[in-house]
C-alpha atoms as a PDB file:
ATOM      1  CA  UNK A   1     -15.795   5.134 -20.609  1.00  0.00           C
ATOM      2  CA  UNK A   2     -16.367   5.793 -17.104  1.00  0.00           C
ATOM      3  CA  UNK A   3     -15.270   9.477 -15.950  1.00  0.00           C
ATOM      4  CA  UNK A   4     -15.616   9.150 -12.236  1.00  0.00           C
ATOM      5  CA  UNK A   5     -13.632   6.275 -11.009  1.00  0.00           C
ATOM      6  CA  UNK A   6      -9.748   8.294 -10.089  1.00  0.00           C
ATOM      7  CA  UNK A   7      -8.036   5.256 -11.071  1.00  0.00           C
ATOM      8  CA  UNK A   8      -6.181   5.764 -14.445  1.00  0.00           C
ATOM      9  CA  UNK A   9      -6.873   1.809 -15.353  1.00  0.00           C
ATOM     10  CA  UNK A  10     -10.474   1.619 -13.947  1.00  0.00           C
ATOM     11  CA  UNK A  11     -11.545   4.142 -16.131  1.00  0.00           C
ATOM     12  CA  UNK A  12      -9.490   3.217 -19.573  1.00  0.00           C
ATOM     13  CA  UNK A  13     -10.198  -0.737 -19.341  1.00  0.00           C
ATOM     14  CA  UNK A  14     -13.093  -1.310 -16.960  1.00  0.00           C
ATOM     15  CA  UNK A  15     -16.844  -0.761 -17.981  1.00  0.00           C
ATOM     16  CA  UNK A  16     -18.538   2.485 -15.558  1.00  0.00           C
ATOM     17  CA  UNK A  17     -20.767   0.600 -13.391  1.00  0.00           C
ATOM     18  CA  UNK A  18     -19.054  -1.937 -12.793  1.00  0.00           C
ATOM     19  CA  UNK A  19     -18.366  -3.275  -8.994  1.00  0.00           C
ATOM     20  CA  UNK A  20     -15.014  -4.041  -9.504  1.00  0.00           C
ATOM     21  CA  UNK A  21     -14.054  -0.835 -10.165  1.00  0.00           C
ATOM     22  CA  UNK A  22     -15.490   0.591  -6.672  1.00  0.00           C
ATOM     23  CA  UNK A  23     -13.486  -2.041  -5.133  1.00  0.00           C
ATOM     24  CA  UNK A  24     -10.414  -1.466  -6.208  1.00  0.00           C
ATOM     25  CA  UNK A  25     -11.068   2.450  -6.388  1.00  0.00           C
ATOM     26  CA  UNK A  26     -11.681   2.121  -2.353  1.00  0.00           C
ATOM     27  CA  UNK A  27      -8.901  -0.959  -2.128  1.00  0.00           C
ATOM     28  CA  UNK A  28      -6.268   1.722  -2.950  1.00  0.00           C
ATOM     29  CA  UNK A  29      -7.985   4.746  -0.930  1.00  0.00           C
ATOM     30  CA  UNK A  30      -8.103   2.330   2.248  1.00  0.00           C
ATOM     31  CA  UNK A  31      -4.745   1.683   1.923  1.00  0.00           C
ATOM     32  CA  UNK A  32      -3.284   4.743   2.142  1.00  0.00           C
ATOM     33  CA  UNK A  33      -5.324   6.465   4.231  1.00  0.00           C
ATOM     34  CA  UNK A  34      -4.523   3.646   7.040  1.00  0.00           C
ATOM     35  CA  UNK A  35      -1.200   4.325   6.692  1.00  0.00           C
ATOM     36  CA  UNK A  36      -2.091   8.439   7.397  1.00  0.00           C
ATOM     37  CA  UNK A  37      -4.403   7.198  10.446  1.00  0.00           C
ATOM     38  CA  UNK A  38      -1.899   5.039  11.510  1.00  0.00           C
ATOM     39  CA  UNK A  39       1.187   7.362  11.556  1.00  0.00           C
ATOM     40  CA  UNK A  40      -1.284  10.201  13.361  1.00  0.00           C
ATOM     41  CA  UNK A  41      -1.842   7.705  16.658  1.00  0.00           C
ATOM     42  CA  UNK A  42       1.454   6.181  17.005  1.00  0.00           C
ATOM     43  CA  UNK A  43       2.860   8.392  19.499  1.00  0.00           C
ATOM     44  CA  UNK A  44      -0.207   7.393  21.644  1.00  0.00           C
ATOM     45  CA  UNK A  45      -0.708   4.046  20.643  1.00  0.00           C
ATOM     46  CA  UNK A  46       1.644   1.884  19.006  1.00  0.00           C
ATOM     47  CA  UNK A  47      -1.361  -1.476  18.988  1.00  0.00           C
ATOM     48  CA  UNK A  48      -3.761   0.877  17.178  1.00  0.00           C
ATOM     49  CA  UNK A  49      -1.017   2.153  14.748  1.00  0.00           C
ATOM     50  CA  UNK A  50       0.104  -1.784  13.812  1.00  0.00           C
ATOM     51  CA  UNK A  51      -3.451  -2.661  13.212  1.00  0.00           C
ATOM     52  CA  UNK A  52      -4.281  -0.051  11.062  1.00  0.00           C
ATOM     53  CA  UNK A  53      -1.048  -0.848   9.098  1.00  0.00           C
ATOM     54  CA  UNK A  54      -2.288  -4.383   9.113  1.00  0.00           C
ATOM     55  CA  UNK A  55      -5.421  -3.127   7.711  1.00  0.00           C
ATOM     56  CA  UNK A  56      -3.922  -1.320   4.833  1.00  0.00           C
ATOM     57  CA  UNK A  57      -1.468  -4.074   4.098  1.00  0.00           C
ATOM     58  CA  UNK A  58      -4.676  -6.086   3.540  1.00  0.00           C
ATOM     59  CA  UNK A  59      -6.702  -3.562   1.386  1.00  0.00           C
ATOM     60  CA  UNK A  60      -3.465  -3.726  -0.657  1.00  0.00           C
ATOM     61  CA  UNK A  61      -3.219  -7.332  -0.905  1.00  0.00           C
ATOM     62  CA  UNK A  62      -7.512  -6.646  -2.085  1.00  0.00           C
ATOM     63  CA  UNK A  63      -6.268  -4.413  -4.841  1.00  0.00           C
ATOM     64  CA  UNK A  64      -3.137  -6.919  -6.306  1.00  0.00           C
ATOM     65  CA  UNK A  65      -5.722  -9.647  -6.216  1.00  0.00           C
ATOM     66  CA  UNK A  66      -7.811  -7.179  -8.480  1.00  0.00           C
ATOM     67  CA  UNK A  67      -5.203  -6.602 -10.857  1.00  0.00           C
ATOM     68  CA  UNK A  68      -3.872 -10.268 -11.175  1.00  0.00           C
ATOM     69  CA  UNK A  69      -7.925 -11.321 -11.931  1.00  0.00           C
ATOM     70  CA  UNK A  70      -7.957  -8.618 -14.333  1.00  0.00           C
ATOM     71  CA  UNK A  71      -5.130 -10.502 -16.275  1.00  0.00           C
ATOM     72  CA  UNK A  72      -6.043 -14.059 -15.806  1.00  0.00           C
ATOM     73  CA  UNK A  73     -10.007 -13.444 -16.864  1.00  0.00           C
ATOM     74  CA  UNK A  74      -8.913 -11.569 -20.036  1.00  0.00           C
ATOM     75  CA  UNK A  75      -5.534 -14.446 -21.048  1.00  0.00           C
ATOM     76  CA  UNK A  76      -3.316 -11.649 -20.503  1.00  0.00           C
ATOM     77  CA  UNK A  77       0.014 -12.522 -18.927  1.00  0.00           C
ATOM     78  CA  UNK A  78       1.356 -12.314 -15.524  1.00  0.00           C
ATOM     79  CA  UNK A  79       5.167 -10.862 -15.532  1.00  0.00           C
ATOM     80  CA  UNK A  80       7.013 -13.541 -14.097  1.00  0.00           C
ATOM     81  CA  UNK A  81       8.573 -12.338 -10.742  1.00  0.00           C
ATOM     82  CA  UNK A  82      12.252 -12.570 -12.219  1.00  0.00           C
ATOM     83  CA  UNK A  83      11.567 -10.834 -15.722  1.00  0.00           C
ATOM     84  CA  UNK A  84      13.190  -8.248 -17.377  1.00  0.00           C
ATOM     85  CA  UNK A  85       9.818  -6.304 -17.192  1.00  0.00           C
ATOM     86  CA  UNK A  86       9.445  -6.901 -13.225  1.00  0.00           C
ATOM     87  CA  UNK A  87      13.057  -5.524 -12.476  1.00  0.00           C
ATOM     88  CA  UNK A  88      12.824  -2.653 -14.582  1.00  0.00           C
ATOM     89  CA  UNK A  89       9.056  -1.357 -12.919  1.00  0.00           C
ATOM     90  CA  UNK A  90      11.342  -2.311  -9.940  1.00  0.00           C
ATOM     91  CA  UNK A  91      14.147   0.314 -11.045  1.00  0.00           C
ATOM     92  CA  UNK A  92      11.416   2.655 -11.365  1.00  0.00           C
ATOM     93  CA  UNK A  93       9.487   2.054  -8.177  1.00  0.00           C
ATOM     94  CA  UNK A  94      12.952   3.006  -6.407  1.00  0.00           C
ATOM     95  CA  UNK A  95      13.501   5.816  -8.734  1.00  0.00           C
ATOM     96  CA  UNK A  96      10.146   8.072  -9.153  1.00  0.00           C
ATOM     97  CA  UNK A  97       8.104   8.571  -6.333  1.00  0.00           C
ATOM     98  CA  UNK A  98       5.589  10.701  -8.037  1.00  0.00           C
ATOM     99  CA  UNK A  99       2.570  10.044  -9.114  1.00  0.00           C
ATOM    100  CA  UNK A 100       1.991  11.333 -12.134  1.00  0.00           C
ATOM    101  CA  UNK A 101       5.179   9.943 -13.602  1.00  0.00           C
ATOM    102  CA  UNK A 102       3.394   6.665 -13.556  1.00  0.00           C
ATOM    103  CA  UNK A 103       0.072   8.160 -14.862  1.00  0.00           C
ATOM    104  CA  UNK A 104       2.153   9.301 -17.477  1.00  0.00           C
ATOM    105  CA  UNK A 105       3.290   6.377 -18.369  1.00  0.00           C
ATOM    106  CA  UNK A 106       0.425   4.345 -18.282  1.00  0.00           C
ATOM    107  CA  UNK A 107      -1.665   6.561 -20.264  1.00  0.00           C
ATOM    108  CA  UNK A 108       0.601   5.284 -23.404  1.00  0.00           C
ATOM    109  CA  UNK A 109       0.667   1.397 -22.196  1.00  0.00           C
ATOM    110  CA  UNK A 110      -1.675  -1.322 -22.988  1.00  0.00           C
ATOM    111  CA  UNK A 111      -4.112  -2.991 -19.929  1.00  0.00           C
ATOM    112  CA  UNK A 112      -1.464  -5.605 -19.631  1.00  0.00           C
ATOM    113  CA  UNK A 113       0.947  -3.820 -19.176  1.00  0.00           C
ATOM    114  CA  UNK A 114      -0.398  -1.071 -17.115  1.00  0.00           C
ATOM    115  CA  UNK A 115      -1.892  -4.187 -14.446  1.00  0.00           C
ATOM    116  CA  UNK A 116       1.615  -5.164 -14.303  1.00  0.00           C
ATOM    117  CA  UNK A 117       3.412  -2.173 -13.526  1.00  0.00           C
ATOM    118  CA  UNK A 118       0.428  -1.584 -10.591  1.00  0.00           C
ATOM    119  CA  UNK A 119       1.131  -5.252  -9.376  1.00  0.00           C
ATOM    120  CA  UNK A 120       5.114  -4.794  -9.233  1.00  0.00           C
ATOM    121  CA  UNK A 121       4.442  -1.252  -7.344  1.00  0.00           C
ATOM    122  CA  UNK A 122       2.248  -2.971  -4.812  1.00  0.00           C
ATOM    123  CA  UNK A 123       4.791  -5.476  -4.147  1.00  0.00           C
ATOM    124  CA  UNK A 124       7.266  -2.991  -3.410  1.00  0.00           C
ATOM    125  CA  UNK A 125       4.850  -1.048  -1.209  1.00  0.00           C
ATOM    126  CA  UNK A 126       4.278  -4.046   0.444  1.00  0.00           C
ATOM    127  CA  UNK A 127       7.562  -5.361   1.066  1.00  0.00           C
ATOM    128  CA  UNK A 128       8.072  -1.516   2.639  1.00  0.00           C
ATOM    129  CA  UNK A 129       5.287  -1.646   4.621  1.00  0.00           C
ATOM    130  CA  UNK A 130       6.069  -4.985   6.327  1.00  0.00           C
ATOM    131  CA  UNK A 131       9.385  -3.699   7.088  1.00  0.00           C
ATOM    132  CA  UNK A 132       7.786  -0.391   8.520  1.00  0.00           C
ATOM    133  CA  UNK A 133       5.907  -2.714  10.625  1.00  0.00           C
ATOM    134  CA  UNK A 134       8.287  -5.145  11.875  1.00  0.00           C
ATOM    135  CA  UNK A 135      10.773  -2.006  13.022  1.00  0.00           C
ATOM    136  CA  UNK A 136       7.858  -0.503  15.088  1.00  0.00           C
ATOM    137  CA  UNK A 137       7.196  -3.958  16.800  1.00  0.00           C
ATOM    138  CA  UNK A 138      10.714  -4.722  17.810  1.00  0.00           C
ATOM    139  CA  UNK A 139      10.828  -1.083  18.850  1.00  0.00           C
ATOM    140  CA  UNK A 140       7.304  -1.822  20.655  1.00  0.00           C
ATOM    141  CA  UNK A 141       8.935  -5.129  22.063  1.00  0.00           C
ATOM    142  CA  UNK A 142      12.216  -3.551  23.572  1.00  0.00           C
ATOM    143  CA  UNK A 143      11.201  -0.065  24.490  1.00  0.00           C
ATOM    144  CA  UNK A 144       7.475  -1.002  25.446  1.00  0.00           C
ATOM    145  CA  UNK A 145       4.510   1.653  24.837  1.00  0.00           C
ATOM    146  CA  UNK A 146       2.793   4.916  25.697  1.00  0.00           C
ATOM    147  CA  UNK A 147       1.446   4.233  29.051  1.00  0.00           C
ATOM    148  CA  UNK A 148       5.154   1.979  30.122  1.00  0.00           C
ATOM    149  CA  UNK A 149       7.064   5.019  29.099  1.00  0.00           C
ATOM    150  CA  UNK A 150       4.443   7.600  31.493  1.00  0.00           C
ATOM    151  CA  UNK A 151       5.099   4.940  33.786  1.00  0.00           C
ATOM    152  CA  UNK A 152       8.564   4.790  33.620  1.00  0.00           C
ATOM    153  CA  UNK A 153       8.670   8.921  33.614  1.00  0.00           C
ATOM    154  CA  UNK A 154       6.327   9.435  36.389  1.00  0.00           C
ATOM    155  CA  UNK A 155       8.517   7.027  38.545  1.00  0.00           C
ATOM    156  CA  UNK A 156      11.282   8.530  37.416  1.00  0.00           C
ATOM    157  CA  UNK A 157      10.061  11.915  38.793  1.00  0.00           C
ATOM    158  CA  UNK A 158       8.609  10.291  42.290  1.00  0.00           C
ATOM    159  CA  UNK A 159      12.785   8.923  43.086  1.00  0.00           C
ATOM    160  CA  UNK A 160      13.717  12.629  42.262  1.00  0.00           C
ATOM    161  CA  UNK A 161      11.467  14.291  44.619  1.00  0.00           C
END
């Protein structure tokens, strides 16, 4: 068993040493820590912000190709988007938002199941995502960026002089 991967299903199914589990390890780490860069520039630069949400969409789109390999190599099955399973990870996806509530639960659940209830949660973070993206483009696309609104405030404060 590999002890240094911090993935909960790298380290129970997954051999230490191999590549894959690097991957996914840093697929999930790049994700999320786009998202932090991201939200720490966008009050200076809504293009940089997008493509570093871009970015991490993509590292998680990495990581849920992972995870549906995983299944299809080993014959394992794929929870059909409109199962029971799928709409109850969905329930809760929407209902826990801690960590370690998942940990917990996948620490009693077979590698099927466990690379199933990862691929429904990326889904949903991905379906939030793109919708935290498209708001801050049409906000981008009526209200403009940084250096329109110090334009628009420094003209502002030339008329009042």
């Amino acid at each position: 068993m590999c002890t240094t991967s911090p993935t909960i299903s790298a380290k129970k199914y997954l051999k230490c040493g191999y590549r894959t589990i690097d991957q996914m390890v840093q697929a999930a780490r790049s994700g999320k820590q786009n998202i932090v860069e991201g939200n720490a520039v966008a009050a200076t630069s809504i293009e940089t912000f997008l493509k570093l949400l871009g970015v991490a969409r993509g590292s998680l789109q990495e990581l849920l190709k992972d995870y549906e390999d995983y299944l299809r190599v080993r014959h394992l099955r794929l929870w059909e988007s409109d199962s029971k399973e799928v709409e109850a990870m969905r329930k809760l996806g929407v209902e826990h938002e801690e960590g370690e509530y998942f940990l917990s639960l996948a620490q009693t659940r077979s590698d099927e199941v466990v690379a199933n209830m990862v691929i429904v949660l990326i889904y949903q973070a991905d379906t939030l995502l793109n919708g935290y993206i498209n708001r801050h483009y049409n906000k981008f696309l009526s209200e403009g960026g940084f250096r329109e609104k110090l334009t628009r405030e420094r003209l502002a404060c030339r008329n009042n002089k």
